[in-house]
Protein backbone atom coordinates (compact mmCIF):
# COMPACT_ATOMS: atom_id res chain seq x y z
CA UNK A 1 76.69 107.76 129.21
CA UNK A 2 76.63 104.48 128.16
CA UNK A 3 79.19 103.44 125.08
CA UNK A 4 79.46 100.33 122.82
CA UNK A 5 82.02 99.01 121.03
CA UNK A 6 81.09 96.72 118.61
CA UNK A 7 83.63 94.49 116.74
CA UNK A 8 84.14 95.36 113.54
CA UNK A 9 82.47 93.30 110.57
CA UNK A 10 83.33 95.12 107.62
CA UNK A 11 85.98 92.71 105.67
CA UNK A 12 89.68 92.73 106.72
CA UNK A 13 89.34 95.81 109.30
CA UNK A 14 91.05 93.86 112.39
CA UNK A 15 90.89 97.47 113.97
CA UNK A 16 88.91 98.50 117.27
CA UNK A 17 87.34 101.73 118.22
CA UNK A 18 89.06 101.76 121.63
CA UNK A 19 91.58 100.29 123.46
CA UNK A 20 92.02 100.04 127.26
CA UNK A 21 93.60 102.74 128.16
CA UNK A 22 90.68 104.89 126.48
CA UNK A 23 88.25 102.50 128.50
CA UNK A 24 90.21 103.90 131.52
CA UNK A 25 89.99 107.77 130.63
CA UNK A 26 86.06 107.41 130.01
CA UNK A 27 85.17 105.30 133.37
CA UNK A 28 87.15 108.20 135.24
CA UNK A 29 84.53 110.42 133.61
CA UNK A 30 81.75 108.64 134.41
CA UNK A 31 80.67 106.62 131.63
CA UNK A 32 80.19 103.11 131.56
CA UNK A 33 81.99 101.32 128.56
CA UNK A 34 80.74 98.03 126.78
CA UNK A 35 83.13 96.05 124.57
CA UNK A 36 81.66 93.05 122.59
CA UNK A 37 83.81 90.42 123.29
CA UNK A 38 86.91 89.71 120.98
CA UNK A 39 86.20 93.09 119.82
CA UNK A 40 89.82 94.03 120.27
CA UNK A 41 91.48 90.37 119.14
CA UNK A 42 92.58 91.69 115.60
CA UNK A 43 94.38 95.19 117.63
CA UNK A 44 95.90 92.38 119.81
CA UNK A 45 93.88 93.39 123.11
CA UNK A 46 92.67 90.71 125.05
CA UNK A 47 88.95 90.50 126.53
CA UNK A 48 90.92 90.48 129.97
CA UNK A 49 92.55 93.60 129.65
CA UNK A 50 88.89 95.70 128.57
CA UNK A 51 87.96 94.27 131.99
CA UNK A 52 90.86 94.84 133.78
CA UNK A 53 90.12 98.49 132.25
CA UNK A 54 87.09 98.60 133.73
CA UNK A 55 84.92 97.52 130.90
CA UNK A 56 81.77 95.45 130.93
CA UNK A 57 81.60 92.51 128.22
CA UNK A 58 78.52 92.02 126.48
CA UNK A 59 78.34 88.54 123.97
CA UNK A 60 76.74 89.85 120.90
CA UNK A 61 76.90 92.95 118.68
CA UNK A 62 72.64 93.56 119.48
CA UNK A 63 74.09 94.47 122.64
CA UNK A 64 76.83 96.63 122.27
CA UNK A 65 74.94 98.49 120.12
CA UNK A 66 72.17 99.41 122.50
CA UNK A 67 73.85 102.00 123.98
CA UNK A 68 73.58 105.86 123.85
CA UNK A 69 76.57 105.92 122.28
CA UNK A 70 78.81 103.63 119.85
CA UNK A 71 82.33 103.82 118.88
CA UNK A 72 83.38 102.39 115.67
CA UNK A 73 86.64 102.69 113.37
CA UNK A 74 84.67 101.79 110.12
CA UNK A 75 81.44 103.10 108.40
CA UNK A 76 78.61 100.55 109.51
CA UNK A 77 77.57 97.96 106.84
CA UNK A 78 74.02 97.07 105.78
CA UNK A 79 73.49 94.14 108.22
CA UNK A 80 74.33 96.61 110.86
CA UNK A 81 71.94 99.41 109.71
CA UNK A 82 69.07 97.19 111.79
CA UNK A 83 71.33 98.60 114.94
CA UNK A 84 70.10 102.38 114.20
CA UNK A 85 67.93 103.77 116.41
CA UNK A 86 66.87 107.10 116.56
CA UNK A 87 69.23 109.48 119.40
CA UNK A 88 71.75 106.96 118.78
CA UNK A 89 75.13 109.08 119.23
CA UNK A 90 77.56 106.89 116.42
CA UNK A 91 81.25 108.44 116.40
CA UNK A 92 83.01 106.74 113.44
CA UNK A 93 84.51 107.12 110.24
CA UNK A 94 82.03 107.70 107.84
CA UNK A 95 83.03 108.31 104.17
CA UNK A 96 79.22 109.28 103.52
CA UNK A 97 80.24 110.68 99.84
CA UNK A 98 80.13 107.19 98.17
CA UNK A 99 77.31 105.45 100.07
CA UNK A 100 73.87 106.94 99.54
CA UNK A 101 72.04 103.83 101.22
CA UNK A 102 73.96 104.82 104.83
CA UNK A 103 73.74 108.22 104.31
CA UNK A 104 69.54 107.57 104.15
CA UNK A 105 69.60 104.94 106.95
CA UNK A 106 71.19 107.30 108.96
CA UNK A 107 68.72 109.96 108.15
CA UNK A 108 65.54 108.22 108.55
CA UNK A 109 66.50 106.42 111.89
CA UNK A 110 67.63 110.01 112.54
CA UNK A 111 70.90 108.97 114.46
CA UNK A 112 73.13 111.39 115.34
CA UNK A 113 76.46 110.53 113.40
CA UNK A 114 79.50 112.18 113.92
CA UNK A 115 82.22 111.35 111.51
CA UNK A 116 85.70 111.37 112.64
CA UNK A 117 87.25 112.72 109.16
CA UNK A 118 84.84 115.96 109.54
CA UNK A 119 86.18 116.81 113.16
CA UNK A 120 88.23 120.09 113.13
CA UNK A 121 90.54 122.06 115.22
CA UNK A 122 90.39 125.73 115.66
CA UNK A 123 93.69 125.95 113.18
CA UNK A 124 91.37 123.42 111.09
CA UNK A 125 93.10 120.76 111.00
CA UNK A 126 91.73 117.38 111.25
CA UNK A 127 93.68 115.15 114.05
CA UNK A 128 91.74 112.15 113.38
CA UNK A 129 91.61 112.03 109.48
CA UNK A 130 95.79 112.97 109.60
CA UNK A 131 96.88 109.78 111.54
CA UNK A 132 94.94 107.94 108.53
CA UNK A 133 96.50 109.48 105.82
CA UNK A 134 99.91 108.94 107.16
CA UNK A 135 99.68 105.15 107.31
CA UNK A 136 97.69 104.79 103.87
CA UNK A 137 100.41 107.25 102.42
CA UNK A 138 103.19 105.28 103.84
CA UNK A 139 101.55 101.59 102.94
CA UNK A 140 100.93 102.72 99.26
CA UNK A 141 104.64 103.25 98.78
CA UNK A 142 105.04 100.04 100.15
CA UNK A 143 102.49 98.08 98.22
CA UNK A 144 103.07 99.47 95.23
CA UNK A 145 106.86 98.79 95.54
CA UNK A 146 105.55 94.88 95.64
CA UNK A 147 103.52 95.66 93.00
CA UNK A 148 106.35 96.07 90.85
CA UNK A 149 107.55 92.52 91.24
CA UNK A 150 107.71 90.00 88.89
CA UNK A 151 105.76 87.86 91.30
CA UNK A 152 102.87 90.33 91.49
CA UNK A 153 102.72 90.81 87.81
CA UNK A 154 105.11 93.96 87.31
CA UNK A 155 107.82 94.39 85.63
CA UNK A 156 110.67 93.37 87.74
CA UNK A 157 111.23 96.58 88.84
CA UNK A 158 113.40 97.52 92.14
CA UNK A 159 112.40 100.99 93.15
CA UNK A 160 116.29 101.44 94.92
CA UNK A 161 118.08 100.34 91.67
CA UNK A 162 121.20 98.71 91.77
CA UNK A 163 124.53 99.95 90.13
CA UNK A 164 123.72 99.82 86.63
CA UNK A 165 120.53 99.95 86.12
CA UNK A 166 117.67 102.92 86.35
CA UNK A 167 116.28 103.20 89.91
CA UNK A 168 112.50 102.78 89.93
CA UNK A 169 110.09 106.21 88.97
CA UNK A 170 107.10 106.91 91.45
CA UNK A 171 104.27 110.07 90.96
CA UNK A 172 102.69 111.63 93.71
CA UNK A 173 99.44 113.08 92.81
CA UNK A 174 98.56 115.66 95.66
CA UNK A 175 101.03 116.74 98.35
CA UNK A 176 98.90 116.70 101.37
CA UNK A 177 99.33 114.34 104.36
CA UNK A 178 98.57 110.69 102.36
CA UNK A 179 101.50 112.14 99.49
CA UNK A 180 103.84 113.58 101.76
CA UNK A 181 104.00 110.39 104.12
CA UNK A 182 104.19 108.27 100.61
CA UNK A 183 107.21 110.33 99.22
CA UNK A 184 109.02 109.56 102.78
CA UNK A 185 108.88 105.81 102.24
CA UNK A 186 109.62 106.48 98.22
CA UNK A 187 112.32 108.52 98.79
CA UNK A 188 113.86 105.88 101.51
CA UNK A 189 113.63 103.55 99.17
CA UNK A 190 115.70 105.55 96.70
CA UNK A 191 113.13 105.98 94.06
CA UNK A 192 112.88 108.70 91.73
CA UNK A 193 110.36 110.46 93.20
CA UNK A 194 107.93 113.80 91.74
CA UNK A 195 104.86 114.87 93.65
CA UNK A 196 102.39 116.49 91.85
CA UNK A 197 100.01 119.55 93.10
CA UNK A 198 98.22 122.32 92.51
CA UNK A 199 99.26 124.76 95.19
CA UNK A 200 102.21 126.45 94.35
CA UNK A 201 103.15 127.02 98.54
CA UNK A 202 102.19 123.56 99.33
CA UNK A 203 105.26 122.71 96.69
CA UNK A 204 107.31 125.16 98.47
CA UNK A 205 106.93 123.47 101.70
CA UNK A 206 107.25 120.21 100.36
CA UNK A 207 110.96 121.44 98.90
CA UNK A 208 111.93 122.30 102.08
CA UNK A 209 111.10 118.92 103.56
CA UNK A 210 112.84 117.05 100.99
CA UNK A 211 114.83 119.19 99.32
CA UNK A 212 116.48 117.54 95.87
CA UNK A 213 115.56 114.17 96.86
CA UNK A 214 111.92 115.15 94.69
């Protein structure tokens, strides 16, 4: 099979779809892999390590797009839909729920989209939505702890406290992987920290993670 990686376009996704090593895996099973070059700049992979991989570089994204399959982290926008073509295999994240225009694209160039959020294991769980939700659960903490600054237009807040004054409050709302992985960075920054859900066992578990420190 042949497999393009285009480089991302949507705005500020630096990510890439694969990195050498994965280039590696697939040429040992007999695909051929095509990386657009600079593909993998903003992921801090050189053009010269996709070759040393094994990869082929192709100059423009027309190209690494006609393939029989492409590899994307992000949901393709409009100026990409021209790429569809129909048998197209497009492994990605897809979000479909808010963007009806795709969702049609998709249909009528009758691609065959797999979305990585909707890929299960037979416990169904989903190994390639979890990895997400751990770093946006960990970087809202984070961001919202800058938030709170009285250079970002909060209220001079410090999350940790300091002797004397009230440590900083943060609500989870949902306990799953994003609000689990935000209450670890909360609770390391000595906030005051209460999560929020509706299943009484996923509170359970969560107590025995953290204990009294939510």
């Amino acid at each position: 099979m042949r497999i393009g990686v285009p480089t991302e376009i949507k705005n500020n996704e630096n990510r890439v779809a694969m990195t050498p090593a994965g280039v590696v895996h697939l040429i040992r099973n007999n695909h051929e892999v095509f990386i657009q070059k600079g593909a993998g700049l903003g992921s801090g992979f050189t053009d010269a390590e996709y070759v040393e991989a094994g990869a082929k570089l192709v100059d423009t994204a027309e190209e690494a797009w006609n393939m029989d399959m492409v590899m994307k982290v992000k949901e393709p926008v409009e100026s990409e839909y021209k790429h569809f073509s129909e048998g197209l295999i497009l492994f990605t994240y897809l979000h479909l729920a808010p963007e009806p225009e795709l969702t049609k694209a998709l249909i009528e160039k009758k691609v065959v989209s797999i979305a990585y959020e909707t890929v299960q294991l037979e416990n169904r769980s989903l190994p390639l939505l979890a990895p997400m939700s751990e770093v946006a659960g960990r970087m809202s903490a984070q961001i919202g702890a800058q938030f709170l600054e009285k250079t970002k237009g909060g209220k001079g807040i410090l999350l940790a406290g300091v002797p004397g004054v009230k440590r900083g409050k943060v609500t989870i709302i949902g306990g799953g992987q994003a609000g689990t992985n935000a209450a670890k960075i909360a609770v390391g920054l000595g906030a005051d920290v209460t999560i929020i859900d509706l299943s009484a066992e996923r509170l359970r578990q969560l107590d025995d993670i953290f204990g009294n420190q939510v």
